[in-house]
Protein backbone atom coordinates (compact mmCIF):
# COMPACT_ATOMS: atom_id res chain seq x y z
CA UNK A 1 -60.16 -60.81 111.13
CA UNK A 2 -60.05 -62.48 107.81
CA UNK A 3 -61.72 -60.12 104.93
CA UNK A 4 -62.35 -61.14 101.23
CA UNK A 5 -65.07 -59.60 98.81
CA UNK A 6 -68.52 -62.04 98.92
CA UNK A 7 -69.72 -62.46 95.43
CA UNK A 8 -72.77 -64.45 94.34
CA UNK A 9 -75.34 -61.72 93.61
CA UNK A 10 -78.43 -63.15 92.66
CA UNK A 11 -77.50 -66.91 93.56
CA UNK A 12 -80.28 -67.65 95.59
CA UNK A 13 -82.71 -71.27 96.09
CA UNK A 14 -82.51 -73.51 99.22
CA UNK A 15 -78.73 -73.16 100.37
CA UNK A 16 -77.03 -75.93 100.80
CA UNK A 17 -79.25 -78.34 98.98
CA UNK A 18 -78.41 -77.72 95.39
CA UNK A 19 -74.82 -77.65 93.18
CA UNK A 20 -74.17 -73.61 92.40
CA UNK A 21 -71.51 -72.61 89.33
CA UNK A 22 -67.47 -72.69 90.68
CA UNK A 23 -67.23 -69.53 91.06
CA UNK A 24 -65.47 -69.42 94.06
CA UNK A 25 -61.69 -70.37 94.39
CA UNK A 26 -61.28 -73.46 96.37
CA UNK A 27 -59.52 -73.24 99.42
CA UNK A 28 -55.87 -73.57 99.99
CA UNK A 29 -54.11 -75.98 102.58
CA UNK A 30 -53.12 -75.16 105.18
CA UNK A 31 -55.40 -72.52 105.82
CA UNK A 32 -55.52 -70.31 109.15
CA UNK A 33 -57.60 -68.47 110.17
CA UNK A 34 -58.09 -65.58 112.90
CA UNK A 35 -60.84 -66.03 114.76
CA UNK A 36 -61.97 -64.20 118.19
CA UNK A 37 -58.25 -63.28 118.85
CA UNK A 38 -56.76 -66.73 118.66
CA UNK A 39 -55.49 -68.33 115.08
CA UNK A 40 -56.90 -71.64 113.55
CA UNK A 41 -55.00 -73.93 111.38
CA UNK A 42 -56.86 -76.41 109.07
CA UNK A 43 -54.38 -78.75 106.99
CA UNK A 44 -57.23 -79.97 105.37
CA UNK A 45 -61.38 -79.65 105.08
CA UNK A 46 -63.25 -81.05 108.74
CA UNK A 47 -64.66 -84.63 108.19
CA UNK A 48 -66.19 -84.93 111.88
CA UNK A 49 -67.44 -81.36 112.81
CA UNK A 50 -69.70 -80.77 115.78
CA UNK A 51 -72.27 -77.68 116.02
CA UNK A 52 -71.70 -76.50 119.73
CA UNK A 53 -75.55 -74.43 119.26
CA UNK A 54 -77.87 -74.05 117.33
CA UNK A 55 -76.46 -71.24 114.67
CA UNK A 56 -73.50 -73.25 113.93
CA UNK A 57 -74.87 -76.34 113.46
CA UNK A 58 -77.52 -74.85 110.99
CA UNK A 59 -74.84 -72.44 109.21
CA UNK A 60 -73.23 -75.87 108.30
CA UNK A 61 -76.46 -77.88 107.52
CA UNK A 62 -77.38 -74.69 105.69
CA UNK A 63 -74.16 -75.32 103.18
CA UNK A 64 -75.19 -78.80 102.97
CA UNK A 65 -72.41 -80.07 105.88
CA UNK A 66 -74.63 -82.95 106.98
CA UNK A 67 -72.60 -85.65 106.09
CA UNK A 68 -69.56 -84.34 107.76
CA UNK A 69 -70.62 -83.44 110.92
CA UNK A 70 -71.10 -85.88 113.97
CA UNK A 71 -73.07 -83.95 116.51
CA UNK A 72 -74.67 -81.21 117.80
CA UNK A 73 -75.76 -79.21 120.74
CA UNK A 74 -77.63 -76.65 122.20
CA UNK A 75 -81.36 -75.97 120.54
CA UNK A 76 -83.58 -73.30 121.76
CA UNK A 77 -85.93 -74.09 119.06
CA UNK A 78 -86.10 -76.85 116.65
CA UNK A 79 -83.95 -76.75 113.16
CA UNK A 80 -84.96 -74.98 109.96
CA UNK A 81 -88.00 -77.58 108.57
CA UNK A 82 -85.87 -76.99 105.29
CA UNK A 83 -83.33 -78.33 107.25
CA UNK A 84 -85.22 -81.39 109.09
CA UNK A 85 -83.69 -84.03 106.65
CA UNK A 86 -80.50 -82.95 106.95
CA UNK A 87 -80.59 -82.61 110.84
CA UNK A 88 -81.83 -85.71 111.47
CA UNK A 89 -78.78 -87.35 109.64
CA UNK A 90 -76.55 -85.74 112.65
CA UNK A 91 -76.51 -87.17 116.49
CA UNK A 92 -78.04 -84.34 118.76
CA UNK A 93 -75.80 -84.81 121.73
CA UNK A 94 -78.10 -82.51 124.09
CA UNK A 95 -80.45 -79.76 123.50
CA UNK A 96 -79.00 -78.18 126.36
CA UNK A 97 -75.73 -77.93 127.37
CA UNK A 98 -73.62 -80.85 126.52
CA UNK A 99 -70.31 -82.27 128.66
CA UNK A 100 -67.11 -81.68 127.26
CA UNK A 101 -66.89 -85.31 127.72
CA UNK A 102 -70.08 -86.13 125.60
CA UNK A 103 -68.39 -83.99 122.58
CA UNK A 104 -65.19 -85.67 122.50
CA UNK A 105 -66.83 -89.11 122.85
CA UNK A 106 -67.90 -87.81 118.92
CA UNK A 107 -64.31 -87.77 118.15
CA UNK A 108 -64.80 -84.44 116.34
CA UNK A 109 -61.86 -82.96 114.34
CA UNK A 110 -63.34 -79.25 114.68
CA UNK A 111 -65.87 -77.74 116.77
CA UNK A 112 -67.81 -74.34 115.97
CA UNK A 113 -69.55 -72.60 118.58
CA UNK A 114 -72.32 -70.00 118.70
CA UNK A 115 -71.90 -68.34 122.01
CA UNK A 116 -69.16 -68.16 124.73
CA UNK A 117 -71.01 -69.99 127.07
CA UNK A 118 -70.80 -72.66 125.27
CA UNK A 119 -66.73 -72.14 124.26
CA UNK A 120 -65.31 -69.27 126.60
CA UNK A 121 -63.34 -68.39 129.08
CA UNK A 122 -65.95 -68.92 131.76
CA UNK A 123 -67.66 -71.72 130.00
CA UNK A 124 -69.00 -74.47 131.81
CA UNK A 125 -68.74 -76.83 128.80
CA UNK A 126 -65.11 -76.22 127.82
CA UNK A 127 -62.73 -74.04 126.72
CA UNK A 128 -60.34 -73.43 123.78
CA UNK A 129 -57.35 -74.57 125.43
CA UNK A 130 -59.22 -77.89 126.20
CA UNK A 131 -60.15 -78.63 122.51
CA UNK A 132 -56.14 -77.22 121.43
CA UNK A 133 -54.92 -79.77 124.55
CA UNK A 134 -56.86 -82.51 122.13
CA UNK A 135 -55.58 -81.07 118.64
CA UNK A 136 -59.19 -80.55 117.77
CA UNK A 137 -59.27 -76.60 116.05
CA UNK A 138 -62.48 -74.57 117.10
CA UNK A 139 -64.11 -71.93 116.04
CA UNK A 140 -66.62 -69.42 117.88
CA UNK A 141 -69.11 -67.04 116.33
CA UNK A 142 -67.58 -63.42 115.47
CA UNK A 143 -70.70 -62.00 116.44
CA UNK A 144 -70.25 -63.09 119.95
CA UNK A 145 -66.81 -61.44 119.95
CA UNK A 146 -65.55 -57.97 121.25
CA UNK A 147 -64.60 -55.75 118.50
CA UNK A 148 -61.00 -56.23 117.04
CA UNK A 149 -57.69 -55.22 119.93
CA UNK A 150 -59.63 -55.91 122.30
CA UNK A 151 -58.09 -58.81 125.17
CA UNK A 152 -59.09 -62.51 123.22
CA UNK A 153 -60.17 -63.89 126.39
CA UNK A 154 -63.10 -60.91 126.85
CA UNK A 155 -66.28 -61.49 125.25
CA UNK A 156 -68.80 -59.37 124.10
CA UNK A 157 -71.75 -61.07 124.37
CA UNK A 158 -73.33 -59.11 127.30
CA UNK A 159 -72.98 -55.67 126.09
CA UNK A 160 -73.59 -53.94 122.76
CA UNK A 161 -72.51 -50.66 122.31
CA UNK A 162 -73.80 -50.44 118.85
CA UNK A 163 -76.43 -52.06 116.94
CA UNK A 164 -75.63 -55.08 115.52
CA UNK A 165 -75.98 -56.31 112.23
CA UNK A 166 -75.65 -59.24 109.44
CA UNK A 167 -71.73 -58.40 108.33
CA UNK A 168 -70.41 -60.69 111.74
CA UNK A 169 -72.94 -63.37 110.40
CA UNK A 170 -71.69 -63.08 106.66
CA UNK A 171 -67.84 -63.23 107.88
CA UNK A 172 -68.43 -66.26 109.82
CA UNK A 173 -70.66 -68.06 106.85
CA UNK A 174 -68.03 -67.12 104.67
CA UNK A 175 -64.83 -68.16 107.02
CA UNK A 176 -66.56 -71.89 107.76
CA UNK A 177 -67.75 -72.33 103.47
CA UNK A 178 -63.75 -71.42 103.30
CA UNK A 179 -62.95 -74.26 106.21
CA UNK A 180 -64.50 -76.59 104.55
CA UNK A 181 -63.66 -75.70 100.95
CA UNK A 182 -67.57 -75.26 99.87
CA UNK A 183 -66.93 -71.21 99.39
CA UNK A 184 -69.62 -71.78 96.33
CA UNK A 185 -71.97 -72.38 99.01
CA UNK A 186 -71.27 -69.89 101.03
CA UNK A 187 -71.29 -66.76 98.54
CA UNK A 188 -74.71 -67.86 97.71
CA UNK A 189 -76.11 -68.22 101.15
CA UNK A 190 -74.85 -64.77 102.03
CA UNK A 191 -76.52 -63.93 98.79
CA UNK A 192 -79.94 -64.94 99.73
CA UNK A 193 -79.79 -63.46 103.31
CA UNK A 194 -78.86 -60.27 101.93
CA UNK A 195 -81.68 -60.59 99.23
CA UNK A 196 -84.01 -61.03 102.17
CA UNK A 197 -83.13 -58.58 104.45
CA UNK A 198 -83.07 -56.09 101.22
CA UNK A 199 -87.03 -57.20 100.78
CA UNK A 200 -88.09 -56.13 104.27
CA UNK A 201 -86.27 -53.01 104.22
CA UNK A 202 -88.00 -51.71 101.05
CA UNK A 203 -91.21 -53.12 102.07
CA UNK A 204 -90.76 -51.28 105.74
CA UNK A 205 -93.71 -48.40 106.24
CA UNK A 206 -92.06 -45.01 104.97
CA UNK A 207 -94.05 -42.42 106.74
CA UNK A 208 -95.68 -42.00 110.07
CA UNK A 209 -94.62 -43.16 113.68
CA UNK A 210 -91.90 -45.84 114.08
CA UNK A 211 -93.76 -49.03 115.41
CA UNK A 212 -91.82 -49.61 119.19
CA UNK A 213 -91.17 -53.27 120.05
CA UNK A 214 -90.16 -55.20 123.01
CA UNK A 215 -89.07 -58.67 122.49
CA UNK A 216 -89.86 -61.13 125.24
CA UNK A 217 -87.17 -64.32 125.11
CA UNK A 218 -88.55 -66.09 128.68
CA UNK A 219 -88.66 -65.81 132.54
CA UNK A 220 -88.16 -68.33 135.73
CA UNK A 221 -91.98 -67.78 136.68
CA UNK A 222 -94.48 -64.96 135.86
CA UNK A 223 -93.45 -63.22 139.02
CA UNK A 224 -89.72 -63.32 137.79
CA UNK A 225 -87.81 -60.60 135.62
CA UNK A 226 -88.15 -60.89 132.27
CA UNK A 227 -85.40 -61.85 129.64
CA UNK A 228 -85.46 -59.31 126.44
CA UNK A 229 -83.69 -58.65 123.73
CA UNK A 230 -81.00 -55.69 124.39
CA UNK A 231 -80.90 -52.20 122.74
CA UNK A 232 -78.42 -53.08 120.13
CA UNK A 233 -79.07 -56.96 120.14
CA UNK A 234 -80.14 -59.10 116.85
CA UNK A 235 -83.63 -58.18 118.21
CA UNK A 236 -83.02 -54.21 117.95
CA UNK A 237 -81.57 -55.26 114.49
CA UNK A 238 -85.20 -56.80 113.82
CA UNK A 239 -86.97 -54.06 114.91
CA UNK A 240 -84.55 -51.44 112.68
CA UNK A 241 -84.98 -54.17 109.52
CA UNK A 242 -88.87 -53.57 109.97
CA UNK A 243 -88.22 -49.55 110.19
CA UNK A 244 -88.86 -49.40 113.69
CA UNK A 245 -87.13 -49.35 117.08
CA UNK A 246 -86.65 -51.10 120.11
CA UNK A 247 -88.42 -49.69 123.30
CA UNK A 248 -85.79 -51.38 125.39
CA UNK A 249 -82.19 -48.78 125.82
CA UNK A 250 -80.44 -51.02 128.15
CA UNK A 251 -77.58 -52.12 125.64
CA UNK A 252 -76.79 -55.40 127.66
CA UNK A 253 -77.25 -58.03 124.78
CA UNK A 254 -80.21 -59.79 127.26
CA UNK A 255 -81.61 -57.73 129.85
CA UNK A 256 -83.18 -58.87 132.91
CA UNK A 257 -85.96 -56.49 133.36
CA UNK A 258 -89.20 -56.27 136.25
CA UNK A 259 -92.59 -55.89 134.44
CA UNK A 260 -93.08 -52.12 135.42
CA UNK A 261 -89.76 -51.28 133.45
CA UNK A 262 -91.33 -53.32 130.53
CA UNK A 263 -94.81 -51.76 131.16
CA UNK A 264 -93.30 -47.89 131.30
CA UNK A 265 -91.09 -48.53 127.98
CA UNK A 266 -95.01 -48.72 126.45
CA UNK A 267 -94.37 -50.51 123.35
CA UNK A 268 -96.60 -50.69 120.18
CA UNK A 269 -95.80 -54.34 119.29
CA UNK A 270 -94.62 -56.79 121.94
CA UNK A 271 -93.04 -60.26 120.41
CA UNK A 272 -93.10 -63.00 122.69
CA UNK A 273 -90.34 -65.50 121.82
CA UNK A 274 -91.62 -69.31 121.24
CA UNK A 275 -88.62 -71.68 122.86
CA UNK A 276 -88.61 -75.26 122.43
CA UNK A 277 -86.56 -76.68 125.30
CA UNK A 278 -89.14 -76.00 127.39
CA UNK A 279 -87.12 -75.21 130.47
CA UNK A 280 -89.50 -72.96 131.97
CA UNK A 281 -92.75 -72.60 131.06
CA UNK A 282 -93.02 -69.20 129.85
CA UNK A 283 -90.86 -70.65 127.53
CA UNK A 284 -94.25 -71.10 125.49
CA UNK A 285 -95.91 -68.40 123.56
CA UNK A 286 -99.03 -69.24 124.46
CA UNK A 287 -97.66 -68.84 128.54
CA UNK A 288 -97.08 -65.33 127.48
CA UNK A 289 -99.85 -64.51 125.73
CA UNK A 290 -101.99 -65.88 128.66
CA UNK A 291 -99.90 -63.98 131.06
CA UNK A 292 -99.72 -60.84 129.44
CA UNK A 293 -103.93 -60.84 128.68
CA UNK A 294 -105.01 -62.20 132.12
CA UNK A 295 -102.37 -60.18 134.75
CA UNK A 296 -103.87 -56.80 135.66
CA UNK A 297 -101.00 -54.86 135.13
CA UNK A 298 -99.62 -56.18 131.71
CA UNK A 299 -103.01 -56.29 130.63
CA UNK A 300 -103.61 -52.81 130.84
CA UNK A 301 -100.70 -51.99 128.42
CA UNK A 302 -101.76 -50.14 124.90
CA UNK A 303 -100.05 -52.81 122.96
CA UNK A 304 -101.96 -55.80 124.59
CA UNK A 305 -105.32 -54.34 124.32
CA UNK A 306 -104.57 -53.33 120.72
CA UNK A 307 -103.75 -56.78 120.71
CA UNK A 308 -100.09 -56.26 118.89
CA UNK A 309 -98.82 -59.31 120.22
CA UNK A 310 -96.71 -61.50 117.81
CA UNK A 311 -94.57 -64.99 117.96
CA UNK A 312 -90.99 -65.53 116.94
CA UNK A 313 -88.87 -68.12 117.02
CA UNK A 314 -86.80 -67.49 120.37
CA UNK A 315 -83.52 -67.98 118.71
CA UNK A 316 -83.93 -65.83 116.42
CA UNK A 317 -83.46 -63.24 119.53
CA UNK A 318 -79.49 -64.57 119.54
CA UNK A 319 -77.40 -62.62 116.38
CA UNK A 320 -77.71 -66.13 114.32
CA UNK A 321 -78.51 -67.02 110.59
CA UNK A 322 -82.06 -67.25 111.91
CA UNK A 323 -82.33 -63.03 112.94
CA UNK A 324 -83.28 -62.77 109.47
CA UNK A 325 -86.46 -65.69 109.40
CA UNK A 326 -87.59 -64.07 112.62
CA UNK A 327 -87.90 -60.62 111.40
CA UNK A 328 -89.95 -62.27 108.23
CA UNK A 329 -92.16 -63.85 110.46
CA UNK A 330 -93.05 -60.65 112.63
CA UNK A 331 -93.44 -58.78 109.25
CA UNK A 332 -95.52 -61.25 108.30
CA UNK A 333 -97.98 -60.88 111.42
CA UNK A 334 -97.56 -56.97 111.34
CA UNK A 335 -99.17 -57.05 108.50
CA UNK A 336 -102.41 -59.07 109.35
CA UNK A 337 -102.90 -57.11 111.82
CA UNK A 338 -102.80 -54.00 109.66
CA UNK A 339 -99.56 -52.35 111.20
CA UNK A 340 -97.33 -52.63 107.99
C-alpha cells in the first residue's frame, strides 16, 4: 500500500474544474504502484482511461480527467450534475455491465475499477490477467480490497469486519491524481471531502438517543428479500457521520434480508435508496415508499408512521466518493423533519 502525507488544507471549490497552486510534486516516471496485492507500472500519465463503475469514473471526472478518458461503465445512478458536462464528453459503454470485448474495442491504456465484480477473480467482465495479457495496467478500488497480507486474489467486498471509512477513498484519490500526474488535484479533492464530512460531524445531535437507520438499496419484487447496507458498510459509515447507528449487525457489506428481520431491527429512520438503472422496480424511491406505506406489515413499523422515511442516491450505499453527498442529503431531510 502506497502512503504519502495529503496536504491541501483548506483548498476547496468544485474539484476538478479549476487550476489549484503547484503544490504538489509532480509525479515521477516510471511510477508503480501497489494496488490490491498486485503492482502497477505507469511509464507515463494514461491518455485513454476507462471508468469500469461509477466511483472511478467520477473520481477521475472529479480531477478534471475528461479529456483523457474514453469510456465508462457501470451507473447505478446518474453522474454528479457538477459533473454532467464533463460526463457527457466520455462514451458510456453500458450502464450495466459491459463485455470485456466492448472495453477493449476503446483501446484503453488503463482501466480503474470500483468493485471486484467488475475486475476480480470471479468477475464476469474480466480479470487482471486479461487486461496484463493486453499490456493495459488496471487499477481496482482499495476499499473493495481485504486488508493488507491477506491472499491478492480474495476480496473483501462481502464482509466487513470493521466499519469502514473515507482513508481507502482518500488513498485511492490520491494514488490515481499521482497516475496521472494531477496530485494538485487530488490533495484538494481530499481536502474538500474531509471539510465536508468534518461539517456533519460537528453539526451531528450531541445529546439524547442515537437516531437507528436501515438503508434500503433494492429487491427482485416486494415479496423478495431486501438488499441493505451492511453493519460496517459505507452506509453504517453514514449513519456514524450523522451520530447515529445502523439497526442492521449483519457485517456482510450487502445483506439479503426478509421484511420481518427488517421490521424487528425497528429503526427510527429508514432510507430508501433511489437507483437509476431501473432494473427492478423497487429500484425507485417512490416503489418503496408506496410499498412500505400501503403493505400491512411494513406499514405498521414506528419509523413509517412517524413518517422518517428519506431518499439517497443508491450509490452512495457502495464505499465511493459519493458516501459523503449521500450522508448530506439524509442530513439534509433529517432535519426537515425535525430529527437533527
Amino acid at each position: 500500500m502506497m502512503k504519502r502525507m495529503f496536504i491541501g488544507a483548506g483548498l476547496c471549490a468544485v474539484i476538478g474544474m479549476m487550476a489549484t497552486p503547484s503544490f504538489a510534486a509532480s509525479t515521477t516516471y516510471p511510477l508503480t504502484i501497489e494496488n490490491c496485492g498486485t503492482k502497477i507500472t505507469f511509464d507515463k500519465a494514461p491518455q485513454r482511461a476507462v471508468g469500469l463503475g461509477q466511483n472511478s469514473a467520477e473520481i477521475m471526472l472529479l480531477l478534471g480527467l475528461q479529456d483523457r478518458m474514453v469510456g465508462t461503465a457501470f451507473w447505478p445512478n446518474k453522474v454528479l450534475p457538477q459533473l454532467a458536462e464533463a460526463n457527457a464528453k466520455v462514451k458510456v459503454i453500458s450502464v450495466e455491465f459491459p463485455t470485456f470485448e466492448a472495453i477493449l474495442a476503446q483501446n484503453p491504456d488503463f482501466v480503474a475499477a470500483a468493485l471486484p465484480s467488475l475486475l476480480g477473480p470471479s468477475s464476469k467482465v474480466a480479470k487482471r490477467e486479461d487486461f496484463e495479457k493486453v499490456g493495459v495496467p488496471s487499477y481496482i478500488s482499495p476499499s473493495t480490497c481485504v486488508a493488507d497480507g491477506v491472499a491478492k486474489d480474495k476480496f473483501g467486498y462481502g464482509e466487513r469486519s470493521k466499519l469502514w471509512n473515507m482513508s481507502t477513498l482518500y488513498q485511492e484519490i490520491d494514488e490515481l491524481a499521482e497516475i496521472f500526474d494531477v496530485r494538485d488535484r487530488g490533495d484538494a479533492l481530499i481536502a474538500d471531502l474531509k471539510k465536508r464530512e468534518a461539517a456533519l460531524r460537528a453539526d451531528a445531535p450531541k445529546n439524547g438517543k442515537k437516531l437507528s437507520f436501515v438503508f434500503w438499496f433494492s429487491s427482485p419484487s416486494p415479496s423478495a428479500d431486501a438488499y441493505l447496507g451492511g453493519k460496517n458498510s459505507a452506509s453504517g459509515f453514514i449513519a456514524d457521520v450523522l451520530g447515529g447507528t445502523n439497526a442492521i449487525t449483519s457485517e456482510a457489506e450487502s445483506p439479503a434480508l426478509g421484511w420481518e428481520s427488517i421490521i424487528a431491527s425497528n429503526p427510527d429512520v429508514i432510507v430508501v435508496a433511489q437507483v437509476d438503472r431501473n432494473r427492478w422496480e423497487l429500484d425507485k424511491s417512490e416503489a418503496k415508499i408506496k410499498f412500505l406505506t400501503t403493505d400491512p406489515a411494513t406499514s405498521q413499523m414506528p419509523a413509517v408512521k412517524n413518517k422518517a422515511i428519506v431518499v439517497m442516491d443508491g450509490q452512495a450505499m457502495n464505499p465511493t466518493v459519493r458516501t459523503i453527498y449521500g450522508a448530506e442529503q439524509v442530513a439534509e431531510q433529517l432535519k426537515r423533519l425535525g430529527l437533527r
